[in-house]
Protein backbone atom coordinates (compact mmCIF):
# COMPACT_ATOMS: atom_id res chain seq x y z
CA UNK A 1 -23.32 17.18 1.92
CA UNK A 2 -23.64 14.22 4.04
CA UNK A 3 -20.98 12.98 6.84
CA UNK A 4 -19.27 10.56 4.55
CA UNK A 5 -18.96 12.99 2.18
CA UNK A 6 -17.47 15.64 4.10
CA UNK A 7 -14.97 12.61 5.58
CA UNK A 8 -13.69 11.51 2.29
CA UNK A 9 -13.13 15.46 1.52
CA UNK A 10 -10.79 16.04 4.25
CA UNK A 11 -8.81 12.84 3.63
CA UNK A 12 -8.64 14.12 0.10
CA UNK A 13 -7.71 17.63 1.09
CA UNK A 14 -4.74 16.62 3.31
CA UNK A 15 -3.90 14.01 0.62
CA UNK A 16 -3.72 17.08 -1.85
CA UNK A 17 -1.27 18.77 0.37
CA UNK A 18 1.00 16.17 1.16
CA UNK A 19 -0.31 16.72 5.02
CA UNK A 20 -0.97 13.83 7.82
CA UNK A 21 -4.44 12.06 7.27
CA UNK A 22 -7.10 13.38 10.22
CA UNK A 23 -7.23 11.91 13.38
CA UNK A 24 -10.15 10.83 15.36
CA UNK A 25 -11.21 10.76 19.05
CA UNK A 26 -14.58 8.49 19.55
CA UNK A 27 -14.39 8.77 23.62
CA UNK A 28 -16.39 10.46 25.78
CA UNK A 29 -19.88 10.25 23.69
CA UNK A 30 -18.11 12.60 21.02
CA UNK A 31 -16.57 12.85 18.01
CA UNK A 32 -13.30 15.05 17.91
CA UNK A 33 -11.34 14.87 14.69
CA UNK A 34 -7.95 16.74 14.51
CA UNK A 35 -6.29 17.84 10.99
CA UNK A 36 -2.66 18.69 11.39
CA UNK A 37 -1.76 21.58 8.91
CA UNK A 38 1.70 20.79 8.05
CA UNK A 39 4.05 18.01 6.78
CA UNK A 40 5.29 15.69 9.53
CA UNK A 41 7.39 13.78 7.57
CA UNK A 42 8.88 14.06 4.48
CA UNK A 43 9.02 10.32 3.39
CA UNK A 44 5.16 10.18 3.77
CA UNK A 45 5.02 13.87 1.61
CA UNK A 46 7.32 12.69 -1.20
CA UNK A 47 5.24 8.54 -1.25
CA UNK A 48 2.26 10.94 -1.89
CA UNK A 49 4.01 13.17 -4.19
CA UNK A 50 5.41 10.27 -6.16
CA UNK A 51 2.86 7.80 -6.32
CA UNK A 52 -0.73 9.83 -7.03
CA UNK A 53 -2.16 6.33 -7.87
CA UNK A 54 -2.22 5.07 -3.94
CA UNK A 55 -5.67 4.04 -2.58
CA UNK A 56 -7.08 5.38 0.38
CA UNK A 57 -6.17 2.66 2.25
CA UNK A 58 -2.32 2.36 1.13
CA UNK A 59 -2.40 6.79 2.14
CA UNK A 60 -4.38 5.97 5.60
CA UNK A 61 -1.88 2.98 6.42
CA UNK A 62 1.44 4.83 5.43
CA UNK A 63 0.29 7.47 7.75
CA UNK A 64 -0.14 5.45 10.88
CA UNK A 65 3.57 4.26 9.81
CA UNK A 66 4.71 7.82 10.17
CA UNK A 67 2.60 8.41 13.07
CA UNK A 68 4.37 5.60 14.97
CA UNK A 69 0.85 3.60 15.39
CA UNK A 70 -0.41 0.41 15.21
């Protein structure tokens, strides 16, 4: 399984459970990606639970909405 694969997987894992897409941390001459394991908000849950057809990019964008990001 190559790095791209196992990226899309946990986008599409956390997707699955309604949960906040993973987070990444490029400083320091590392890579540090954190996966939250629970539902942050429930507007972002139910968009995902209601609308199955989003993109990646529509699911990636709605989260930095609910994660108060740019």
């Amino acid at each position: 399984m190559t790095l791209l694969e196992v990226d899309k997987r946990m986008f599409r894992l956390q997707r699955e459970r309604f949960f906040p897409m993973p987070d990444y941390d490029l400083s320091n001459e590392e890579v540090k990606a954190t996966l939250t394991g629970k539902v942050i908000d429930m507007k972002f849950a139910t968009a995902l639970a209601n609308n199955p057809e989003l993109s990646l990019l529509d699911i990636y964008s709605l989260d930095k909405v609910q994660k108060i990001e740019p």
